[in-house]
Protein backbone atom coordinates (compact mmCIF):
# COMPACT_ATOMS: atom_id res chain seq x y z
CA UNK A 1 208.12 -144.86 81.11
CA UNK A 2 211.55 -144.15 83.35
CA UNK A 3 210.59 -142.82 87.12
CA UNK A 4 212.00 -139.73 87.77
CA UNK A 5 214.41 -139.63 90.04
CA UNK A 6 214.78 -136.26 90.50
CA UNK A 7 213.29 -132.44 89.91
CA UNK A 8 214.83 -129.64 88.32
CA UNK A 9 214.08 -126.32 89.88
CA UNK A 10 215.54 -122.74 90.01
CA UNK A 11 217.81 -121.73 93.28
CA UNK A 12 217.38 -117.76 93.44
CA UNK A 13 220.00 -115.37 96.20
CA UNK A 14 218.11 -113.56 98.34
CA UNK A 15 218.25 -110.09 96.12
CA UNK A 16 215.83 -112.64 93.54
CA UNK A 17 218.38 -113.56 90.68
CA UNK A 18 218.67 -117.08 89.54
CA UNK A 19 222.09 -118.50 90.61
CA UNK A 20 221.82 -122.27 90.19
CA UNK A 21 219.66 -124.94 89.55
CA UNK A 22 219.51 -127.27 92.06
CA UNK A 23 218.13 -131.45 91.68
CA UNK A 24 215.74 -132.45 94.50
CA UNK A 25 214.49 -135.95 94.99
CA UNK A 26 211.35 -136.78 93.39
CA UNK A 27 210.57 -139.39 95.79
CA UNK A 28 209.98 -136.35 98.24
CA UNK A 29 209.25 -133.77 96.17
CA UNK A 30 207.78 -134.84 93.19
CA UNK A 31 205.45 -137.81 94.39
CA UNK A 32 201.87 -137.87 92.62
CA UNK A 33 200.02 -136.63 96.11
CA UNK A 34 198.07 -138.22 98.78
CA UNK A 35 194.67 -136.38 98.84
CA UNK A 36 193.72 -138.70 101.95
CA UNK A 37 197.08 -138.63 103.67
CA UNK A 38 197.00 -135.20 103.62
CA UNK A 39 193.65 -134.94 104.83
CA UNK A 40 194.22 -136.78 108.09
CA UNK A 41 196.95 -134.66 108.81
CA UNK A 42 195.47 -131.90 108.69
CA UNK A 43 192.70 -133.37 110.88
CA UNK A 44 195.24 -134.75 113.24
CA UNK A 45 196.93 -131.48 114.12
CA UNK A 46 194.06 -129.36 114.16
CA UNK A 47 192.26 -131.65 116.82
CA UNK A 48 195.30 -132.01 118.37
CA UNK A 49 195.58 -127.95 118.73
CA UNK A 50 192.38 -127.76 120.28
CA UNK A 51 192.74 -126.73 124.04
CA UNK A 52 189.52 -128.45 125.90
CA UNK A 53 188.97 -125.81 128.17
CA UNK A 54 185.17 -125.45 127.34
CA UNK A 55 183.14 -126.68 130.76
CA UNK A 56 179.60 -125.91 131.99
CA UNK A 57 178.27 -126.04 135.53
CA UNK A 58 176.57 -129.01 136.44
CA UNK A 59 173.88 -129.21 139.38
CA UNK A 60 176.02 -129.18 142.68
CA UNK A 61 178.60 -126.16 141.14
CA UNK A 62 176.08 -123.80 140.86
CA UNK A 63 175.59 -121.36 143.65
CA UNK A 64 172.44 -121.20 145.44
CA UNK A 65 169.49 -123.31 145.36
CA UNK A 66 169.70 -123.81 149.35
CA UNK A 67 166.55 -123.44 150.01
CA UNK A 68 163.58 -125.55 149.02
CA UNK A 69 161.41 -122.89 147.11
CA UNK A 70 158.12 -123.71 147.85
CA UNK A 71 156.34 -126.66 150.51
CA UNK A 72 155.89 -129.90 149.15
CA UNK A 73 152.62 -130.29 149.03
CA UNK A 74 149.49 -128.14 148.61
CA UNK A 75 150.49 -125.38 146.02
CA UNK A 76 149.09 -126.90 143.46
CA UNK A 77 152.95 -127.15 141.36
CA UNK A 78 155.07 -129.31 140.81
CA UNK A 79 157.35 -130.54 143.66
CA UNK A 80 160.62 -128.70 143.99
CA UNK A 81 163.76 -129.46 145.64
CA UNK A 82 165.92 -126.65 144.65
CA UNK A 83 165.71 -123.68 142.10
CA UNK A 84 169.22 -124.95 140.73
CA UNK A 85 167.33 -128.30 138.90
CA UNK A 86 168.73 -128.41 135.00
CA UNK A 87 165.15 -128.30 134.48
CA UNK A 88 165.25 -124.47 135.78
CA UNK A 89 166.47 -121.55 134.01
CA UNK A 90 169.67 -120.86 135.51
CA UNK A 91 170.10 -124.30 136.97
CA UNK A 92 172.43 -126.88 136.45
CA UNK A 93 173.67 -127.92 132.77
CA UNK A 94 173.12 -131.84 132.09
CA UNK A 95 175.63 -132.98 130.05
CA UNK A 96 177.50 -130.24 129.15
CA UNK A 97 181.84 -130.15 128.49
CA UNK A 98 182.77 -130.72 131.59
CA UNK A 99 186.96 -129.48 131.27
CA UNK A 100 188.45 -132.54 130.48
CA UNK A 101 188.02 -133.63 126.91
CA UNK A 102 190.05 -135.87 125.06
CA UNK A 103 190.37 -134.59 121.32
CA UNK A 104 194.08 -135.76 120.72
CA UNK A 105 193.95 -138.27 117.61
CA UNK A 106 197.25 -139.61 115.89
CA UNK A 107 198.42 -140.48 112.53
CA UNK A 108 200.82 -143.20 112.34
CA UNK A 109 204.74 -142.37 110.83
CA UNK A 110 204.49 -144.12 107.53
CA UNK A 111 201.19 -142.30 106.74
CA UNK A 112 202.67 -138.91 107.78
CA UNK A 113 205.83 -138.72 106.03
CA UNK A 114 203.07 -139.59 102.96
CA UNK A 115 200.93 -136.79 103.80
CA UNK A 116 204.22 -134.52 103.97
CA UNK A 117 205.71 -135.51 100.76
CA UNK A 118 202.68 -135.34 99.10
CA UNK A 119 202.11 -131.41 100.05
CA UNK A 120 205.81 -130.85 99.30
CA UNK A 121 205.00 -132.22 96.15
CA UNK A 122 202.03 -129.99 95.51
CA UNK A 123 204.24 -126.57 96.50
CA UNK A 124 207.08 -127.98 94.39
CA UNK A 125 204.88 -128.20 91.28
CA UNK A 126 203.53 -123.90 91.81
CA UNK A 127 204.80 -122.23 94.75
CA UNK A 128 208.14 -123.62 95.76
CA UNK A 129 211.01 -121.16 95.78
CA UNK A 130 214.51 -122.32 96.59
CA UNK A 131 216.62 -119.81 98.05
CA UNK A 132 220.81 -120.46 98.21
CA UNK A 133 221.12 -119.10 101.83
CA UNK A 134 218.84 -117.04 104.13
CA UNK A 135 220.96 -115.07 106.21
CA UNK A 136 220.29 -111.57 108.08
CA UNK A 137 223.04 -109.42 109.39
CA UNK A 138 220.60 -107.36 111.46
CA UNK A 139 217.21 -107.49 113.18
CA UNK A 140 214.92 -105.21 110.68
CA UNK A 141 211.60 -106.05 110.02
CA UNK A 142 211.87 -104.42 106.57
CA UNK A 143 214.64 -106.86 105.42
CA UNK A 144 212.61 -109.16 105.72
CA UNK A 145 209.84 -107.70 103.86
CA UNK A 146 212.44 -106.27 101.36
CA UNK A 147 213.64 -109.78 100.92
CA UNK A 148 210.11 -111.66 100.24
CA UNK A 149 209.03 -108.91 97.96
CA UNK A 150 212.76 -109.86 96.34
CA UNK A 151 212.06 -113.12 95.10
CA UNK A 152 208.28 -112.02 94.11
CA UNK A 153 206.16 -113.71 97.15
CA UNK A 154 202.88 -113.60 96.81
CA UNK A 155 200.02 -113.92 99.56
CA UNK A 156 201.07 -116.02 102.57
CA UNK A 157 204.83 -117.61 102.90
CA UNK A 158 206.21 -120.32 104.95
CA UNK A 159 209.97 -120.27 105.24
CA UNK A 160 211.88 -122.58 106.30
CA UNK A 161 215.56 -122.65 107.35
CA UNK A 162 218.17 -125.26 109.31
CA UNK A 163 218.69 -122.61 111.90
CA UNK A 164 215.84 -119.50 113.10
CA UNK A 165 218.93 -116.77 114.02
CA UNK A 166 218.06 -114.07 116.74
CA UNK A 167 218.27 -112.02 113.09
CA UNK A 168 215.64 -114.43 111.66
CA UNK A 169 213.45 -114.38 114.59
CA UNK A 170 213.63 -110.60 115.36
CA UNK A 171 213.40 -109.55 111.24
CA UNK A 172 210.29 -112.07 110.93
CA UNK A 173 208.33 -111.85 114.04
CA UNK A 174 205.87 -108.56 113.20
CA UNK A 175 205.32 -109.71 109.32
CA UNK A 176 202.00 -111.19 109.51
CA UNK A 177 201.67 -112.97 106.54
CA UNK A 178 205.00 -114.95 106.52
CA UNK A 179 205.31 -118.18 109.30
CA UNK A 180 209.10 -119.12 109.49
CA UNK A 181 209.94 -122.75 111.15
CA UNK A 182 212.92 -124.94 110.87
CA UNK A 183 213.55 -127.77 108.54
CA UNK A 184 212.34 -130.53 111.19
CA UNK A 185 209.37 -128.57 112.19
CA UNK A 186 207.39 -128.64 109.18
CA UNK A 187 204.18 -129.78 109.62
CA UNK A 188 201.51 -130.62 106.41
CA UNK A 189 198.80 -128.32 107.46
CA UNK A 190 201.68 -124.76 107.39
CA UNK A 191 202.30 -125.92 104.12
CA UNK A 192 199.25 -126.41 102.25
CA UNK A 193 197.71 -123.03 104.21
CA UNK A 194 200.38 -120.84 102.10
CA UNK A 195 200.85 -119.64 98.64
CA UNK A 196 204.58 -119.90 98.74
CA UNK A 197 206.95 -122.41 100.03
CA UNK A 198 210.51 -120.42 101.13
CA UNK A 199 213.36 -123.05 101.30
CA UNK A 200 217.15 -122.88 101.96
CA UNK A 201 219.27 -125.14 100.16
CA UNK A 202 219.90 -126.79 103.15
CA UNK A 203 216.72 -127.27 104.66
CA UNK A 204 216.12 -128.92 101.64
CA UNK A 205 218.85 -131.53 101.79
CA UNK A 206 217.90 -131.76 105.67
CA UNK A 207 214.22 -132.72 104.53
CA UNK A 208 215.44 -134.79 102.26
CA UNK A 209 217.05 -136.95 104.73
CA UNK A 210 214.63 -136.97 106.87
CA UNK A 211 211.85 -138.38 104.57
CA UNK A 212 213.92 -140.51 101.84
């Protein structure tokens, strides 16, 4: 059987009426998908989001413990130095995160473009919605909202245009359930965390390029 060199889908206006159809590459968006591809890059950027800023006291930060608390021999106890010993409650933590963790891991390119084609592959197939142009003429939250509910999103969205607008940014900022990033800033894990895929024409072509 013929590869298919390219996928059919619907390319609505922003009021939600179909106005074309529009051919995208099927060796980026209609690729049989990576399950382990995509799984490293998901583990890849959320251990490279992590901040390392838990850290624990260790003997000599914690204050007090000056004084010996009791003479070294004839009490019958154990000897003690100080009352900030690990072994005491309050003491010093053995071990512990000390500030400076190293949790960055790293995927290499060929694998990552992979892992992205295969989740833009997955949305294409049920959740992909091509939009001809996404365009605000003024900063209102509630064109924005009037404009998802337009062409029938459902749950979360991830948008994605060539160009975030001060209209874009201002009209999308307080809507909590839609993300919107440009067309080189797509990473795997924003796409496979949404029920709908937003694209504008040319963010497609732009991804397109970018991973042929």
């Amino acid at each position: 059987m013929a590869e298919k060199k390219s996928v059919s889908v619907k390319v609505l206006n922003m009021a939600g009426e179909e106005v074309s159809k529009m051919n995208l590459n099927a060796e980026v968006f209609g690729i049989e998908p990576h399950q382990q591809a995509m799984f490293d890059a998901v583990q890849v950027e959320q251990a490279n989001q992590r901040q390392a800023t838990a850290k624990t006291k260790v003997r000599h930060e914690v204050s007090g413990g000056g004084k010996k608390p009791w003479r070294q021999k004839g009490t019958g106890r154990a000897r003690a130095g100080s009352s900030r010993s690990p072994i005491w409650v309050g003491g010093g933590t053995v071990f512990g995160p000390v500030g400076n963790q190293n949790f960055k891991i790293s995927q290499n390119k060929k694998e990552h473009k992979l892992a992205l084609k295969s989740a833009l592959s997955l949305k294409t197939k049920d959740g992909l919605l091509v939009i001809d142009e996404i365009k605000f003429d003024e900063k209102k939250t509630k064109n924005f909202v009037s404009f998802l509910d337009a062409i029938k999103v459902g749950g979360k969205a991830l948008v994605v245009v060539d160009e975030i607008t001060e209209e874009i940014f201002a009209s999308s900022r307080n809507v909590g359930f839609a993300k919107v990033v440009t067309s080189d800033n797509i990473s795997v894990l924003d796409v496979l965390n949404v029920d709908n895929l937003v694209m504008s024409k040319a963010s497609i072509k732009t991804v397109e390029e970018a991973l042929k």
